[in-house]
N, C-alpha and C. Protein backbone atom coordinates (compact mmCIF):
# COMPACT_ATOMS: atom_id res chain seq x y z
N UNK A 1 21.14 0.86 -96.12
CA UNK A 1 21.90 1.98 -95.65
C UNK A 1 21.06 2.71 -94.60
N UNK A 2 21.45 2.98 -93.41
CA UNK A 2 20.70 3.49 -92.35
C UNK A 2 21.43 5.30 -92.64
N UNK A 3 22.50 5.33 -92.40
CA UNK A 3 23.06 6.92 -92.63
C UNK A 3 23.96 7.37 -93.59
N UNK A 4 23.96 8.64 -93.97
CA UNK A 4 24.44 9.12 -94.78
C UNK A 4 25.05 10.38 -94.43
N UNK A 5 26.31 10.15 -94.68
CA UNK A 5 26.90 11.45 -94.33
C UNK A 5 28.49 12.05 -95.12
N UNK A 6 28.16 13.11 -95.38
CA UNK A 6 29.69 13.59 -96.22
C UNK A 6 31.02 13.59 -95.51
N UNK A 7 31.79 13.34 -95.85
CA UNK A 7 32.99 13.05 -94.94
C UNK A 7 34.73 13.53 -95.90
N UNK A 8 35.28 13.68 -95.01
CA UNK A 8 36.73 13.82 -95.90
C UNK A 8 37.91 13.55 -94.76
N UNK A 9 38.45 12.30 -95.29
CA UNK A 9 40.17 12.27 -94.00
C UNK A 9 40.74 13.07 -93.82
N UNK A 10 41.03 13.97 -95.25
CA UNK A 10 42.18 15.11 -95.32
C UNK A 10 41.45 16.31 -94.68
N UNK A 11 40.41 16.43 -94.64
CA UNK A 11 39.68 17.51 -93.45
C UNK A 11 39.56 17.43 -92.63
N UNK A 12 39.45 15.70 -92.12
CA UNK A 12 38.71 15.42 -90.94
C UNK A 12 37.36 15.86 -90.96
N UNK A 13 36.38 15.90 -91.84
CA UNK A 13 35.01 16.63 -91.70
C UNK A 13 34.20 15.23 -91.31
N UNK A 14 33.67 15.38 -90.42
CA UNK A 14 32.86 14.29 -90.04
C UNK A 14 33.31 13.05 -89.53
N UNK A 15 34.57 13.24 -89.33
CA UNK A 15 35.58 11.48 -89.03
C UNK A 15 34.86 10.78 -88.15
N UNK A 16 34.44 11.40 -87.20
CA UNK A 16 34.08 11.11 -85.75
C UNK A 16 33.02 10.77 -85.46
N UNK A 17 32.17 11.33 -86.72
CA UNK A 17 30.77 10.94 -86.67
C UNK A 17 30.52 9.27 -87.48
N UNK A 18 31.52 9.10 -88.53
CA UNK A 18 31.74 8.11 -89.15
C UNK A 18 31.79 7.17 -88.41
N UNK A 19 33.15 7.63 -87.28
CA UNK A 19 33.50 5.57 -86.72
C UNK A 19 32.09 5.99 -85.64
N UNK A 20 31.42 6.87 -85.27
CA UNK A 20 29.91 6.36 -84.61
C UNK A 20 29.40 5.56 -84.91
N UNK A 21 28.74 6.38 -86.28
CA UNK A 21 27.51 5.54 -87.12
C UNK A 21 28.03 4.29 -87.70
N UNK A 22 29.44 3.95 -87.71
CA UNK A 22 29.90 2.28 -88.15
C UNK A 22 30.51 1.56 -87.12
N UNK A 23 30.33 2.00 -85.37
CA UNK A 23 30.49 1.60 -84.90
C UNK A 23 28.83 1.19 -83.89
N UNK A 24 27.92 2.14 -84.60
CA UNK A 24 26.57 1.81 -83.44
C UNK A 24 25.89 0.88 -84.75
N UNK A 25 26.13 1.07 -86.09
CA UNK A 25 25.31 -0.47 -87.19
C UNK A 25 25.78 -1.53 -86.76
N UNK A 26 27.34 -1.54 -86.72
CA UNK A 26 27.92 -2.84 -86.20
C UNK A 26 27.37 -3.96 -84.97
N UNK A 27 27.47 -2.91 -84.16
CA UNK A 27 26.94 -3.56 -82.55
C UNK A 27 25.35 -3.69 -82.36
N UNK A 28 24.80 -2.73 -82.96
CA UNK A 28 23.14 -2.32 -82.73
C UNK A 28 22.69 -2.41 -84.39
N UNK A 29 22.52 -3.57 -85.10
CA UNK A 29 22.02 -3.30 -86.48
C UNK A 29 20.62 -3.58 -86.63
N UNK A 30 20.05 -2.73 -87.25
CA UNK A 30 18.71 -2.78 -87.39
C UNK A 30 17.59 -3.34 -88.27
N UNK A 31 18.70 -3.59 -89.41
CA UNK A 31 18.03 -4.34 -90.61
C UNK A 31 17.40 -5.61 -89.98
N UNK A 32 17.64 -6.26 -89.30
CA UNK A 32 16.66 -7.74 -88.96
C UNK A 32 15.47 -7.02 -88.36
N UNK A 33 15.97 -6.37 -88.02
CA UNK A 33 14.04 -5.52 -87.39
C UNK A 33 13.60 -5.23 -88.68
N UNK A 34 13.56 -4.34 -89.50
CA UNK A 34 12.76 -3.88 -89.89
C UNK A 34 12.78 -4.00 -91.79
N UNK A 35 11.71 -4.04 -92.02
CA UNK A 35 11.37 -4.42 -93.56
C UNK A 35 11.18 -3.29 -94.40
N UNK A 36 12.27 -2.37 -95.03
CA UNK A 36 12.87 -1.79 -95.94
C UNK A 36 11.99 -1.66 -97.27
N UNK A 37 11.64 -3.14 -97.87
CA UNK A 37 11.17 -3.22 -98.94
C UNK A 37 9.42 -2.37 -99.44
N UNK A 38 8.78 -1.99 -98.49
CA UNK A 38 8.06 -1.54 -97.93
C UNK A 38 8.10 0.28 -97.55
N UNK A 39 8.25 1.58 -98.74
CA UNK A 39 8.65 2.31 -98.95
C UNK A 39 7.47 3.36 -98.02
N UNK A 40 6.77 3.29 -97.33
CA UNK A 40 5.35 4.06 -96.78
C UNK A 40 6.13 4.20 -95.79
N UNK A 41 5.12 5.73 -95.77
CA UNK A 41 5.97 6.98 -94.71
C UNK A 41 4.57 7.54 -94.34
N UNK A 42 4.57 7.03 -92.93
CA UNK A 42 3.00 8.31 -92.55
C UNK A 42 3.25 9.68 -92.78
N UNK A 43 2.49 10.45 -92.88
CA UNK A 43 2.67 11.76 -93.30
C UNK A 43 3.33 12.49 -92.46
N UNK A 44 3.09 12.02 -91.42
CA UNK A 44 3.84 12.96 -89.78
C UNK A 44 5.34 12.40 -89.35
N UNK A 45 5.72 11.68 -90.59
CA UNK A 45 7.10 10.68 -89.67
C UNK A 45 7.94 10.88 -91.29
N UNK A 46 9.10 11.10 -91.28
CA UNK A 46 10.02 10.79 -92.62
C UNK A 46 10.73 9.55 -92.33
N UNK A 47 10.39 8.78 -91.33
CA UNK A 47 11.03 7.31 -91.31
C UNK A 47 9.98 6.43 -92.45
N UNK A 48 10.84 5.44 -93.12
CA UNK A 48 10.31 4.61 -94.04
C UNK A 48 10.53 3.00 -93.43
N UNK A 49 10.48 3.26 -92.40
CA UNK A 49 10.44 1.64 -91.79
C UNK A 49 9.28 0.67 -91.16
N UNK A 50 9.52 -0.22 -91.50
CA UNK A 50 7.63 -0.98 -90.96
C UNK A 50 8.64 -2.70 -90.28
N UNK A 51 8.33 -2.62 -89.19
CA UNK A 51 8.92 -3.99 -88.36
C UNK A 51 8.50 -4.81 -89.61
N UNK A 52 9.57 -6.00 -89.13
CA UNK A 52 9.15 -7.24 -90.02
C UNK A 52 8.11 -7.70 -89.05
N UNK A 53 7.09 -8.92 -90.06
CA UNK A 53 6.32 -9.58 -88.90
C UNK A 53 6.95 -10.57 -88.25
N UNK A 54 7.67 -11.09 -88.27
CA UNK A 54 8.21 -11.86 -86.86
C UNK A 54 7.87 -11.22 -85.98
N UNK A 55 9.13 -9.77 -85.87
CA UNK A 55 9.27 -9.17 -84.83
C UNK A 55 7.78 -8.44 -84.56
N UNK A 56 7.07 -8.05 -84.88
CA UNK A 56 6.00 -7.37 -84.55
C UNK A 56 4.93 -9.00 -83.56
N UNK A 57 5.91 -10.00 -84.21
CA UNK A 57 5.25 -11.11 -83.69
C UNK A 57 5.68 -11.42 -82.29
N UNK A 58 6.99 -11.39 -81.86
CA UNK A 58 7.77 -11.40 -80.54
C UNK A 58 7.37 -10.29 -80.18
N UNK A 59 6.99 -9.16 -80.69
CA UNK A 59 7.01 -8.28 -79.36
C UNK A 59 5.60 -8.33 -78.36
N UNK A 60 4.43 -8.57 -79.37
CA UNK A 60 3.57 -8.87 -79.02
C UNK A 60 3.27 -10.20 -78.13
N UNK A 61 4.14 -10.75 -78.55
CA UNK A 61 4.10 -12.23 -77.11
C UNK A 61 4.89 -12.27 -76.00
N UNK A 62 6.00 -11.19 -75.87
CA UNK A 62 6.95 -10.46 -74.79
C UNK A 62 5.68 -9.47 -73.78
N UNK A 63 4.99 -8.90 -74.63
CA UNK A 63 3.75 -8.22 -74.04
C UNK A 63 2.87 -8.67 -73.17
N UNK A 64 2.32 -9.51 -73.98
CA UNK A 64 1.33 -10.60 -73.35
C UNK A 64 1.78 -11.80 -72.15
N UNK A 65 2.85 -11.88 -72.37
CA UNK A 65 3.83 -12.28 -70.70
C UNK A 65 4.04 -11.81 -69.64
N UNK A 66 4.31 -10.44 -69.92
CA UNK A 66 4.18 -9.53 -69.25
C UNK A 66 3.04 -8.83 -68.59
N UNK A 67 2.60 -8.65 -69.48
CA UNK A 67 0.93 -8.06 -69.43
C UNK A 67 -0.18 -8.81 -67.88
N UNK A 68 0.33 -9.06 -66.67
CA UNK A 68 -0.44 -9.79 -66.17
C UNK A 68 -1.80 -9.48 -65.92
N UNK A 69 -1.54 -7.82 -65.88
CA UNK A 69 -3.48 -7.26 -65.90
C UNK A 69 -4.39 -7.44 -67.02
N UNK A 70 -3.67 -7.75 -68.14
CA UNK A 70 -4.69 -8.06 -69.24
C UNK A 70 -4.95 -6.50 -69.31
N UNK A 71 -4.48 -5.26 -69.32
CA UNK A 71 -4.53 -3.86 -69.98
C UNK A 71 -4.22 -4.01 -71.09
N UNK A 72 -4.32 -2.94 -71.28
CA UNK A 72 -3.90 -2.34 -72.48
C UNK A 72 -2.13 -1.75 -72.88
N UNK A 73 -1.77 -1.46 -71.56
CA UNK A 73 -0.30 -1.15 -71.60
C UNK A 73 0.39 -1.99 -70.10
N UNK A 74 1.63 -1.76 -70.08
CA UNK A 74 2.18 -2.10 -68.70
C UNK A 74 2.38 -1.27 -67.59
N UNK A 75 1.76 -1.78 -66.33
CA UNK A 75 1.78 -0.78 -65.26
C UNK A 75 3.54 -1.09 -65.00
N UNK A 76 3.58 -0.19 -63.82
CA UNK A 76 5.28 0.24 -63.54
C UNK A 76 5.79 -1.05 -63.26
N UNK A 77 4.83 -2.03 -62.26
CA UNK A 77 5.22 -3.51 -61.86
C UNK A 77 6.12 -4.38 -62.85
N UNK A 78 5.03 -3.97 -63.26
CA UNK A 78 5.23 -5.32 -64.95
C UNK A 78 6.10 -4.54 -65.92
N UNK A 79 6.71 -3.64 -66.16
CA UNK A 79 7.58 -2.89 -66.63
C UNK A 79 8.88 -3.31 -65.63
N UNK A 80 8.54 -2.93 -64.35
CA UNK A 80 9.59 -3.65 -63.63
C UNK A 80 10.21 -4.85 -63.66
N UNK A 81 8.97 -5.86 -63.83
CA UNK A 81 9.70 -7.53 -63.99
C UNK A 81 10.25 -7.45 -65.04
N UNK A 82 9.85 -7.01 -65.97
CA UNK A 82 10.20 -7.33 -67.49
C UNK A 82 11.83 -6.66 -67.14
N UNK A 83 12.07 -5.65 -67.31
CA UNK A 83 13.58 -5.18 -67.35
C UNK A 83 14.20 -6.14 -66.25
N UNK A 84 13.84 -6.60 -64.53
CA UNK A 84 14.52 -7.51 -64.39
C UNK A 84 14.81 -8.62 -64.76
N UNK A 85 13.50 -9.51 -65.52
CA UNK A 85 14.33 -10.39 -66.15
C UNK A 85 15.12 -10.29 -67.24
N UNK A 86 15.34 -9.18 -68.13
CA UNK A 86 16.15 -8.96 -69.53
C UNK A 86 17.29 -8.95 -69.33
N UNK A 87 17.53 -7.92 -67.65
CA UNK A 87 19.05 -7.59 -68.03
C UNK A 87 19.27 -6.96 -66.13
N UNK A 88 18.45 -7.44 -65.38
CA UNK A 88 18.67 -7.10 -63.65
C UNK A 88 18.57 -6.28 -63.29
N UNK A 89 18.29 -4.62 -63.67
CA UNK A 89 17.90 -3.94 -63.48
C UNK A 89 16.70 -3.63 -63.34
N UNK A 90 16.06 -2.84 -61.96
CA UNK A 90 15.19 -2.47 -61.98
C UNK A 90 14.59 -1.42 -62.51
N UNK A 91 13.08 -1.27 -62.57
CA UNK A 91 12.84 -0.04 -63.03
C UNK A 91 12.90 1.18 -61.95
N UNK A 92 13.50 2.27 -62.61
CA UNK A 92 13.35 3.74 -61.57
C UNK A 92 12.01 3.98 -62.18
């Protein structure tokens, strides 16, 4: 369960927020990312989510493709290629 929220038809209290949140799990679901079973919450965050390792495994080799300076993060360039090859847009 990602959200929780009180709702009523005959009020309409929250309708709208409903077909959101079961229309953005549907299209955008998050459970394959992230490993649930795994209940730790840093002290500064009330999220209880920790990537699965796959994905902590792809992102880190999406990185390192990218990464042509061998930094530590991506300059604007390489931020740039990367979004053009994902989806053709450049970076602003």
């Amino acid at each position: 369960m990602e959200t929780c929220l009180k709702c009523s038809a005959k009020t309409l209290l929250n309708l709208s927020d409903i077909i959101y949140y079961a229309d953005r799990s549907y299209n955008f679901p998050s459970s394959p990312l992230y490993d649930r079973s795994h209940n730790v919450s840093p002290p500064a965050s009330n999220h209880s989510q920790c990537l699965r390792e796959a994905v902590k495994c792809i992102l880190r080799r999406i990185f390192r493709i990218f990464n042509r300076s061998h930094s530590l993060y991506l300059s604007d360039e390489e931020l740039a290629e990367f979004q053009v090859h994902v989806d053709d847009s450049p970076h602003r």
